[in-house]
C-alpha atoms as a PDB file:
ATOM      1  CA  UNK A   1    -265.898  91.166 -77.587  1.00  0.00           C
ATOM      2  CA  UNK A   2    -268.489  90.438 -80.077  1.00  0.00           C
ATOM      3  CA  UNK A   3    -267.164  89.054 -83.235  1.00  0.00           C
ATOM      4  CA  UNK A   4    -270.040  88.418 -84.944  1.00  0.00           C
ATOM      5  CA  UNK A   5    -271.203  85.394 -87.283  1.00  0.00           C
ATOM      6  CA  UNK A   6    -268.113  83.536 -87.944  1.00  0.00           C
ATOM      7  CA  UNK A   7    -266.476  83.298 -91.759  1.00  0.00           C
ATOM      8  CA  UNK A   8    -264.686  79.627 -91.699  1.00  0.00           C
ATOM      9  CA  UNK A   9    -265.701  77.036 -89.288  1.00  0.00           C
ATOM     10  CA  UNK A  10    -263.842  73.402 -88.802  1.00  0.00           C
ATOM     11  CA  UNK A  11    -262.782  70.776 -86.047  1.00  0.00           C
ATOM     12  CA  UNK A  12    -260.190  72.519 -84.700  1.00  0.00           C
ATOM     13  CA  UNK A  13    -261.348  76.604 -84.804  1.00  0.00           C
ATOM     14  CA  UNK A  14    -263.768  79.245 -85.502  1.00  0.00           C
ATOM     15  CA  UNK A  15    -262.735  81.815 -87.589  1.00  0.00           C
ATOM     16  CA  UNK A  16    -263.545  85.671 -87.569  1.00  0.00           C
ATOM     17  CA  UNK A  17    -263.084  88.589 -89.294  1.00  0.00           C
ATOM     18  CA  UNK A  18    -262.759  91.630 -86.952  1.00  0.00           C
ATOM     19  CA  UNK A  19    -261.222  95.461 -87.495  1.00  0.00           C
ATOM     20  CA  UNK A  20    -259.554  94.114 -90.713  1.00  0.00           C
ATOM     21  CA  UNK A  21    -258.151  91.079 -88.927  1.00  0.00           C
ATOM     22  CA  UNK A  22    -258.912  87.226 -88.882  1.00  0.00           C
ATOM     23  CA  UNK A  23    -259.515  86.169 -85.529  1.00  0.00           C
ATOM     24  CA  UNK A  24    -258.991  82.247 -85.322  1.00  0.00           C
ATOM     25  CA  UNK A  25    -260.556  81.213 -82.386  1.00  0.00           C
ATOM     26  CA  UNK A  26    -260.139  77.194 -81.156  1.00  0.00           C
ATOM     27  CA  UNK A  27    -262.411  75.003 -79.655  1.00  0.00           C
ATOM     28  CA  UNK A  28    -262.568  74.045 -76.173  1.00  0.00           C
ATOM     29  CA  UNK A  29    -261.089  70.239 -76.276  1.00  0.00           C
ATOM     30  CA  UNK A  30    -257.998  70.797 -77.800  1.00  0.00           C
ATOM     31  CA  UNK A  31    -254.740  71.373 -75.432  1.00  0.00           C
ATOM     32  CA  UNK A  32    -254.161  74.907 -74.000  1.00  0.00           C
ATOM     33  CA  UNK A  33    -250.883  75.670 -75.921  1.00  0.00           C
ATOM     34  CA  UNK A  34    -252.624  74.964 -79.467  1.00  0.00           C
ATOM     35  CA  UNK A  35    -252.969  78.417 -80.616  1.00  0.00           C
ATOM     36  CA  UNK A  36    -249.210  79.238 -79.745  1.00  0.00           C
ATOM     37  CA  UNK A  37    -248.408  75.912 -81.454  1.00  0.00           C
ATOM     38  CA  UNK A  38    -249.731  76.528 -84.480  1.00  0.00           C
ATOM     39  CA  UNK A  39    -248.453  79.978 -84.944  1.00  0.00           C
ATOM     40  CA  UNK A  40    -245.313  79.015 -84.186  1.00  0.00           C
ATOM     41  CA  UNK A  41    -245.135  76.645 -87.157  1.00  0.00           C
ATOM     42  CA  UNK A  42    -246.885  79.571 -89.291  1.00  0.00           C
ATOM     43  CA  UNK A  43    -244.020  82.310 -88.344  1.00  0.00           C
ATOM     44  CA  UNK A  44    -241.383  79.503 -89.529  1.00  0.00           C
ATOM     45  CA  UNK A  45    -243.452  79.192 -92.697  1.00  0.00           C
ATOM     46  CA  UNK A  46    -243.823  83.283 -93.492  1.00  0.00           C
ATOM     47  CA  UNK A  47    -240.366  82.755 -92.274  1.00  0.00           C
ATOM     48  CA  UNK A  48    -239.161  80.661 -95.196  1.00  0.00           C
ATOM     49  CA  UNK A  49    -240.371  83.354 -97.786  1.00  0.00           C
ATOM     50  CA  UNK A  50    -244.092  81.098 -97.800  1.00  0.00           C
ATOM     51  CA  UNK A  51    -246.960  83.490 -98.718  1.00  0.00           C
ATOM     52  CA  UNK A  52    -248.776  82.704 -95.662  1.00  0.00           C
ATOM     53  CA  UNK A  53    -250.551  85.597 -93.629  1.00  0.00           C
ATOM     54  CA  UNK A  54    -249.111  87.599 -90.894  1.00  0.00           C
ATOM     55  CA  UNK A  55    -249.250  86.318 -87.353  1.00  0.00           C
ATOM     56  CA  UNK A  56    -249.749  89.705 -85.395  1.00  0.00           C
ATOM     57  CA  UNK A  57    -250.283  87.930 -81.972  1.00  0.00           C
ATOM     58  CA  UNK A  58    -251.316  84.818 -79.785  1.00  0.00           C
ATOM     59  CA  UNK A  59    -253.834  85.716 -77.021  1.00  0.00           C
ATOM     60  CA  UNK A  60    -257.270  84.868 -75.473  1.00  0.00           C
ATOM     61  CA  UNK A  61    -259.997  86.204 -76.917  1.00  0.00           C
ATOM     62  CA  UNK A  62    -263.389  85.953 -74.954  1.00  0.00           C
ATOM     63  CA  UNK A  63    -261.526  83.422 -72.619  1.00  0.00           C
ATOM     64  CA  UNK A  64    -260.829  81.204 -75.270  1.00  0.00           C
ATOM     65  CA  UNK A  65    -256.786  80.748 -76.956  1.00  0.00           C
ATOM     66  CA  UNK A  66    -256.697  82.580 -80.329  1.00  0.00           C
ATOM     67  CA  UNK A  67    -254.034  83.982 -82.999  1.00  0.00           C
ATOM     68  CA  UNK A  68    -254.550  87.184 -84.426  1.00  0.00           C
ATOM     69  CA  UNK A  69    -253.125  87.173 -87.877  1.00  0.00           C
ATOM     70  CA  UNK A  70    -253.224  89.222 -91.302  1.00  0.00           C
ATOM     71  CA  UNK A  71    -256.583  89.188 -93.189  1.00  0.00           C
ATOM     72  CA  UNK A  72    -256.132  87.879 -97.241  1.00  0.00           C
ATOM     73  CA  UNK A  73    -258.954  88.939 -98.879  1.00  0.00           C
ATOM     74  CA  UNK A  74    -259.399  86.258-101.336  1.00  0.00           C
ATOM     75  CA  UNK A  75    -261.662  82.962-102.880  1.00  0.00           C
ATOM     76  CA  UNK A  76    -260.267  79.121-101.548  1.00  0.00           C
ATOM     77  CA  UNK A  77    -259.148  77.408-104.077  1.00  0.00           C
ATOM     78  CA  UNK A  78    -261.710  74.689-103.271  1.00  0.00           C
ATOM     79  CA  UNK A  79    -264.207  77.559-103.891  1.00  0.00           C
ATOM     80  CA  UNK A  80    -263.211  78.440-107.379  1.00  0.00           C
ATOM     81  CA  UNK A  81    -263.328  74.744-108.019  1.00  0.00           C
ATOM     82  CA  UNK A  82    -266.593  74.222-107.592  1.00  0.00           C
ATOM     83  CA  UNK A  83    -267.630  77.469-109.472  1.00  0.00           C
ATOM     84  CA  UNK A  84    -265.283  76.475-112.715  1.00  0.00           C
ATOM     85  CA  UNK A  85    -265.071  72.363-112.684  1.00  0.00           C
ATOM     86  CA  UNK A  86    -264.440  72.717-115.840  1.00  0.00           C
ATOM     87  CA  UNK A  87    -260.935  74.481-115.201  1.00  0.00           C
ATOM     88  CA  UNK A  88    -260.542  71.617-112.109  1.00  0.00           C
ATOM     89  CA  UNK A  89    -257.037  70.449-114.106  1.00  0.00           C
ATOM     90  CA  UNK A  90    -255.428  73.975-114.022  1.00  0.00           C
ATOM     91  CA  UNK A  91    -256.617  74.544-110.049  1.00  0.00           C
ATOM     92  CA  UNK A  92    -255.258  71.134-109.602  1.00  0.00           C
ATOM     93  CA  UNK A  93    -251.967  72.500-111.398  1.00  0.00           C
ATOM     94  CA  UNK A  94    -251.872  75.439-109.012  1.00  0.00           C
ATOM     95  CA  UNK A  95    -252.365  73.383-105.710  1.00  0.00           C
ATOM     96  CA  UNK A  96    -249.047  71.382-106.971  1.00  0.00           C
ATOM     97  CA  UNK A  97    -247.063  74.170-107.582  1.00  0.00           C
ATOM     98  CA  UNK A  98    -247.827  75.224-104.153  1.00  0.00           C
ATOM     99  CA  UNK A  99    -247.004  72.244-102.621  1.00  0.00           C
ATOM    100  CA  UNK A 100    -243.789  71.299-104.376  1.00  0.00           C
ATOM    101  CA  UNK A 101    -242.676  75.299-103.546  1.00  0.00           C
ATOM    102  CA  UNK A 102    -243.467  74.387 -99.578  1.00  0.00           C
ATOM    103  CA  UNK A 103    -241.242  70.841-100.112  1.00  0.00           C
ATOM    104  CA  UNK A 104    -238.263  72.804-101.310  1.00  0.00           C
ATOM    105  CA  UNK A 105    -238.006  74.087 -97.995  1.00  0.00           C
ATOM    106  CA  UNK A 106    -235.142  72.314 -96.457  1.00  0.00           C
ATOM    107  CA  UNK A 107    -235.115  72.120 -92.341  1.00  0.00           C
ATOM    108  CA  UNK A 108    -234.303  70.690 -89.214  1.00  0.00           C
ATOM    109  CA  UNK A 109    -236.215  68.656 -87.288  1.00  0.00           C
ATOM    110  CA  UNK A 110    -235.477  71.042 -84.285  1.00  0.00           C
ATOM    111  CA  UNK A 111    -236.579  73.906 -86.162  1.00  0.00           C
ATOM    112  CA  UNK A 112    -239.985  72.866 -86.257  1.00  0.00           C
ATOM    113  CA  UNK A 113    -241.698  69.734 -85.159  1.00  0.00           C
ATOM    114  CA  UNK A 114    -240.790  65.988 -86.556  1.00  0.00           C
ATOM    115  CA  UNK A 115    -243.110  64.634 -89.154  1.00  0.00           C
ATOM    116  CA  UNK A 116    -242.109  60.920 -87.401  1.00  0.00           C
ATOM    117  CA  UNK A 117    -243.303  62.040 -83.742  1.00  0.00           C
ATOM    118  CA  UNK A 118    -245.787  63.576 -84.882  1.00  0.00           C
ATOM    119  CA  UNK A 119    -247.509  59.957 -86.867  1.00  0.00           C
ATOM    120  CA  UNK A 120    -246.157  58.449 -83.818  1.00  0.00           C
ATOM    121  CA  UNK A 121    -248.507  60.262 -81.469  1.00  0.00           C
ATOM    122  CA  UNK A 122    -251.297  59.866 -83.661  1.00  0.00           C
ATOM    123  CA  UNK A 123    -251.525  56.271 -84.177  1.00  0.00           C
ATOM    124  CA  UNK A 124    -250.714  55.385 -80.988  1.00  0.00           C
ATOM    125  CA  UNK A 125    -253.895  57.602 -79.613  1.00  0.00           C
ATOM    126  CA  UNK A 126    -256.037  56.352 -82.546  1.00  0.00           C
ATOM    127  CA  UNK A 127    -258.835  54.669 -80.134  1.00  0.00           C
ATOM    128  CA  UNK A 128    -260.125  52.739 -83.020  1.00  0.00           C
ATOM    129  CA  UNK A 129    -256.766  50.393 -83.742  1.00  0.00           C
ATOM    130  CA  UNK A 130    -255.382  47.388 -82.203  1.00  0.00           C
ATOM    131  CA  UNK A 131    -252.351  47.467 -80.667  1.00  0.00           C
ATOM    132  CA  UNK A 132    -250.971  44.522 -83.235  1.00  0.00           C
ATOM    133  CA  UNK A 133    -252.352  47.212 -86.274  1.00  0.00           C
ATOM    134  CA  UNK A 134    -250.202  50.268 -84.601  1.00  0.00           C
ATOM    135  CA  UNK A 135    -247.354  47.838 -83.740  1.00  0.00           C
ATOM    136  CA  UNK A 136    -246.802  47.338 -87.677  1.00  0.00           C
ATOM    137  CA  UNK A 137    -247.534  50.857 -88.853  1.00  0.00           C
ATOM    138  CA  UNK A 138    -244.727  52.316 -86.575  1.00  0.00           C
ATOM    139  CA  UNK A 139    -242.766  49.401 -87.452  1.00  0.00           C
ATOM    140  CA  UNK A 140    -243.387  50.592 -91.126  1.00  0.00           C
ATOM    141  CA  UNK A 141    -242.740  54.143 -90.283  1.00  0.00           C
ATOM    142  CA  UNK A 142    -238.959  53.977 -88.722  1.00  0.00           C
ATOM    143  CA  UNK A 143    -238.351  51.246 -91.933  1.00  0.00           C
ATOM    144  CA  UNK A 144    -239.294  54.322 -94.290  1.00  0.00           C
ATOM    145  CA  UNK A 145    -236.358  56.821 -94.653  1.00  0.00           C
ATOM    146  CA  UNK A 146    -236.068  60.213 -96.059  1.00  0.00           C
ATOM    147  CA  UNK A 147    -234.502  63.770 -96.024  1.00  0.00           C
ATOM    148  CA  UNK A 148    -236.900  66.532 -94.103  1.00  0.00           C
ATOM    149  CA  UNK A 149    -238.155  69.360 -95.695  1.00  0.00           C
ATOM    150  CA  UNK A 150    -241.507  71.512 -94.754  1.00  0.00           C
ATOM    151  CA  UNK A 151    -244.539  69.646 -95.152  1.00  0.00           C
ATOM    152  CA  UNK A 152    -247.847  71.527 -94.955  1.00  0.00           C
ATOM    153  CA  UNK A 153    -249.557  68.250 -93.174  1.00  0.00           C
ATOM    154  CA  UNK A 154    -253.103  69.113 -94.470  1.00  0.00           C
ATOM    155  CA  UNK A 155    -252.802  70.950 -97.779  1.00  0.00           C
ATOM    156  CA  UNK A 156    -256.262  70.959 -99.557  1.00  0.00           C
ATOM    157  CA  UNK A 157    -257.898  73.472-102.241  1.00  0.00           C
ATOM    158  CA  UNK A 158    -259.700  75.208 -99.114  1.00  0.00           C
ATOM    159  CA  UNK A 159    -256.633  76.193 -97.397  1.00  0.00           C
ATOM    160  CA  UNK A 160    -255.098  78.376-100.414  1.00  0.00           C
ATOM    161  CA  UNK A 161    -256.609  81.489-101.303  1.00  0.00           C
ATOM    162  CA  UNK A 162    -256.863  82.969-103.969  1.00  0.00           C
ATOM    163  CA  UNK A 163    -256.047  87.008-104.385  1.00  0.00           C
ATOM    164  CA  UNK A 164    -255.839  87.957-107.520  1.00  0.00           C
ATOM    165  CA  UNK A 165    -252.746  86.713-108.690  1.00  0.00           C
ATOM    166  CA  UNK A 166    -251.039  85.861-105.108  1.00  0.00           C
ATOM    167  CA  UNK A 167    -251.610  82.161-103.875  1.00  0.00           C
ATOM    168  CA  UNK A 168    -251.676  81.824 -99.957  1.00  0.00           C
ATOM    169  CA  UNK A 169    -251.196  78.943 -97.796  1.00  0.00           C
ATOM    170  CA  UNK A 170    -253.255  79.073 -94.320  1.00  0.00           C
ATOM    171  CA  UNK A 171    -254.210  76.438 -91.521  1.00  0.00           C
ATOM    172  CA  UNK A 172    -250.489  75.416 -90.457  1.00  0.00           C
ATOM    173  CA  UNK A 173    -251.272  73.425 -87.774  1.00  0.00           C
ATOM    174  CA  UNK A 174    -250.409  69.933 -89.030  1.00  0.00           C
ATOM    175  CA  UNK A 175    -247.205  71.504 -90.273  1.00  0.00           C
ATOM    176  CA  UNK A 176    -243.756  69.108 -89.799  1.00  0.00           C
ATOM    177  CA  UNK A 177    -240.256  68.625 -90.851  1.00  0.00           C
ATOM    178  CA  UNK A 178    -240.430  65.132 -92.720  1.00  0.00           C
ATOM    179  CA  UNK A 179    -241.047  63.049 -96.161  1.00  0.00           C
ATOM    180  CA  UNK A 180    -242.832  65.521 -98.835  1.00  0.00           C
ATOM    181  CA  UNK A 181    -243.942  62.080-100.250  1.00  0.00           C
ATOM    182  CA  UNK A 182    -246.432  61.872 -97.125  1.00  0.00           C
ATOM    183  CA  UNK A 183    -247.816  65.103 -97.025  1.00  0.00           C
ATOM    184  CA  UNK A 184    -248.929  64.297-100.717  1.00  0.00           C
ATOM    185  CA  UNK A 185    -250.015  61.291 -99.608  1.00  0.00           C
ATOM    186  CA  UNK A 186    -251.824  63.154 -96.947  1.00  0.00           C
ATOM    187  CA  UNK A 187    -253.543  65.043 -99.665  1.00  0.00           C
ATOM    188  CA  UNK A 188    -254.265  62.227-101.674  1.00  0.00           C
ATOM    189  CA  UNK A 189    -256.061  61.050 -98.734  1.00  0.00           C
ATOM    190  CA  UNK A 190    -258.153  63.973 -98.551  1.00  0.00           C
ATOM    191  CA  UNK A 191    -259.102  63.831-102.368  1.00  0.00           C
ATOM    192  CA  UNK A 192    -259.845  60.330-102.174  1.00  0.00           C
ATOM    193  CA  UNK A 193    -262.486  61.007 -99.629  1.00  0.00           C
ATOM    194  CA  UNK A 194    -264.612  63.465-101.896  1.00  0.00           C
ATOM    195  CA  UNK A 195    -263.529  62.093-105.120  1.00  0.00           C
ATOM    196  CA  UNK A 196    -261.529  59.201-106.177  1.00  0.00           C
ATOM    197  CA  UNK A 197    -261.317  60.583-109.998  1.00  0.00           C
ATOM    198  CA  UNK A 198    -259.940  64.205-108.206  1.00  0.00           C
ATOM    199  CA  UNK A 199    -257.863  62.166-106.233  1.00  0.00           C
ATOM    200  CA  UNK A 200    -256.208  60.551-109.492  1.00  0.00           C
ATOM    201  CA  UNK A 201    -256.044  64.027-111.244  1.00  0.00           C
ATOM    202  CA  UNK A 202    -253.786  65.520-108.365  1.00  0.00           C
ATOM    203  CA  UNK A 203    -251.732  62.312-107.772  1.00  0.00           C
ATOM    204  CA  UNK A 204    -250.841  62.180-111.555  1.00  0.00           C
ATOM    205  CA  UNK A 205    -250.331  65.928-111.755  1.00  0.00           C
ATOM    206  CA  UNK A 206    -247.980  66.289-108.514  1.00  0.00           C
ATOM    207  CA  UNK A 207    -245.601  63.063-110.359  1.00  0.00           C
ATOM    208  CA  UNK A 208    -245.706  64.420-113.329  1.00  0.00           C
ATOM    209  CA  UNK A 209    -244.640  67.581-112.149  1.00  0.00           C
ATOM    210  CA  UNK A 210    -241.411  66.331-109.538  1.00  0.00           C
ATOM    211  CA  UNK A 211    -240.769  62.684-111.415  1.00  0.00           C
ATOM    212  CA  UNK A 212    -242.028  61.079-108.214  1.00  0.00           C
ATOM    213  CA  UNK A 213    -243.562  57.704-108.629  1.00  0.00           C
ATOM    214  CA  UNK A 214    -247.175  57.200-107.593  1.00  0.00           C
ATOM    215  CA  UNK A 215    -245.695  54.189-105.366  1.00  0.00           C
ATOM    216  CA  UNK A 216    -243.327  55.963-103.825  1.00  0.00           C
ATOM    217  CA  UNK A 217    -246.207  58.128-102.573  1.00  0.00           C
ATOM    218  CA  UNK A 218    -248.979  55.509-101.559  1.00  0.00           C
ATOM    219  CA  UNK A 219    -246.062  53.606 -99.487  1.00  0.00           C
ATOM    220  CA  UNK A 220    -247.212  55.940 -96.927  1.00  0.00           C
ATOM    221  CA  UNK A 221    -251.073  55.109 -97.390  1.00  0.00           C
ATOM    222  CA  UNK A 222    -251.861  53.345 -94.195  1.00  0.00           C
ATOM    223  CA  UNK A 223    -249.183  54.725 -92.000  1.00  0.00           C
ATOM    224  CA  UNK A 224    -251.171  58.324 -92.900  1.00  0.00           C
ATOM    225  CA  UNK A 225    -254.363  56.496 -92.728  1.00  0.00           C
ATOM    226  CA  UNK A 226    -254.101  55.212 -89.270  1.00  0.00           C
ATOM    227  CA  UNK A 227    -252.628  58.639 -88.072  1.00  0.00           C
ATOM    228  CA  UNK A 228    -256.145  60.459 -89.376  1.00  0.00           C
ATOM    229  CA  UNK A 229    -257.882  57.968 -87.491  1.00  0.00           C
ATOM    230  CA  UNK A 230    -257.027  59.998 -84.544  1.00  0.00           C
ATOM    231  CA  UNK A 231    -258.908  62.739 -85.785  1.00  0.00           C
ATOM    232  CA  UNK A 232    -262.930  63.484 -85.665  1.00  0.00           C
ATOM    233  CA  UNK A 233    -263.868  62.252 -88.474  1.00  0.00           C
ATOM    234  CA  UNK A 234    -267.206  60.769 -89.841  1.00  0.00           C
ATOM    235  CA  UNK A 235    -268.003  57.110 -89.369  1.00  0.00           C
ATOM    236  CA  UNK A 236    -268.003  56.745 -92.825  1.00  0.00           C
ATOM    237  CA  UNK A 237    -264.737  57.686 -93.746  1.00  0.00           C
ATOM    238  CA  UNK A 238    -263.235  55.964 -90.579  1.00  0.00           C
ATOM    239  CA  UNK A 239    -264.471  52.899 -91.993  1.00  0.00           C
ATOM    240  CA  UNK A 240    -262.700  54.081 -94.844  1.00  0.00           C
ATOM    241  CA  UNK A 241    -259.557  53.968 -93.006  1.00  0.00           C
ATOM    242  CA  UNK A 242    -259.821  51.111 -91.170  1.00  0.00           C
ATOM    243  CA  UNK A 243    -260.198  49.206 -94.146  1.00  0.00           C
ATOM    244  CA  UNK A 244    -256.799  50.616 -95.586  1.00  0.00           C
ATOM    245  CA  UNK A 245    -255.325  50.120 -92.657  1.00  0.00           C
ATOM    246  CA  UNK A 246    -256.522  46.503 -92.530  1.00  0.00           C
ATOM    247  CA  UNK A 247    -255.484  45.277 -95.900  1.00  0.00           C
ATOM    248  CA  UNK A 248    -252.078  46.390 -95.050  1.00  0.00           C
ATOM    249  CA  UNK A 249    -251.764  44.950 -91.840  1.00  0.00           C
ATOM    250  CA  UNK A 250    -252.863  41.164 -93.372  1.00  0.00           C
ATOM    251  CA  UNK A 251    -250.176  41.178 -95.584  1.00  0.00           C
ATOM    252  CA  UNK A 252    -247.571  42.515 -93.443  1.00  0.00           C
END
């Protein structure tokens, strides 16, 4: 099948836009049930009432593990950022309206996977911490306790897009049931590595908006920090997170 030049590219897939359909196609390392994985967790979201696009099926395309889903013809929200910085504070606004609609969702561990297995996994196949480092983040993670809801696990402004006036959520693959506090902290993280002032902005914004405290958010800092550094990242932001990581470790 030839699918032509593709429209999104990342770490974890290529996507495609084919007979009206996206065609999310994933790369080679990752485990063979990934695909299936991921559109599991993104039925469960569409599920919950989400706008989130249509999972038609899970198959192999060109001998590769792919979900065919619904195609949303629309801008990221990261897009329109860049194009109107000057509107950043109302985007931002948008993002955490999203966000806080996807924490509202109240479910079972069971239903979907656990937020606390799945930091577990991470740090403990992070390559690039010590065992004494991973033995006090975990240690920090079962002292942390909340109620689970649906966290998004990698919600930036380039996975919403924008169609005219419908906002949806794509890229569920991180998804969990666990503490909305660290999937914002999650985000935070992802700010923080572009821009620490855009960082602030959506912090402040997402409090402001659910009477969360900032601390109550960044007590997850390092524990979400050394979980990332199990992903492919660049060596400058695993530096980044080592350093985090670090500074909480010496005084714990």
């Amino acid at each position: 099948m030839d699918l032509g030049s593709p429209i999104a590219t990342g770490n974890t897939a290529d996507v495609f836009l084919y007979n009206n359909k996206v065609i999310k196609l994933f790369k080679e390392y990752l485990p063979p049930n990934e695909a299936l994985s991921e559109a599991t967790k993104q039925k469960f979201a569409y599920s919950c009432g989400l706008n989130v696009p249509k999972v038609f099926e899970v198959t192999k395309v060109n001998g590769t593990q792919a979900i065919i889903m619904e195609h949303i013809n629309g801008e990221t929200l990261g897009q329109l950022i860049q194009d109107n910085i000057e509107s950043v504070e109302h985007y931002i606004s948008i993002l955490v309206n999203v966000q806080n609609e996807i924490h509202t969702v109240k479910i079972n561990s069971d239903e979907i996977e656990s937020m606390a297995e799945k930091l577990n996994r991470q740090i403990n196949s992070a390559r690039t911490l010590g065992e004494e480092q991973k033995i006090k983040l975990l240690s920090r993670l079962r002292f942390l306790q909340y109620k689970s809801k649906l966290c998004h696990g990698d919600l930036h402004p380039y996975n919403l897009l924008v169609s005219n006036e419908t906002i949806s959520i794509i890229d569920w693959v991180d998804a969990s049931a666990g503490d909305p506090r660290a999937d914002v902290c999650r985000s935070y993280l992802l700010f923080s590595s572009y821009s620490h002032e855009l960082a602030e902005l959506y912090l402040r914004s997402y409090c402001d908006k659910t009477n969360l405290s900032e601390k109550a958010i960044l007590e997850w800092l390092p524990i979400i920090a050394g979980a990332r550094l199990n992903e492919k990242i660049s060596p400058q932001e695993t530096k980044r997170l080592e350093k985090i990581v670090g500074q909480f470790c010496a005084n714990n």
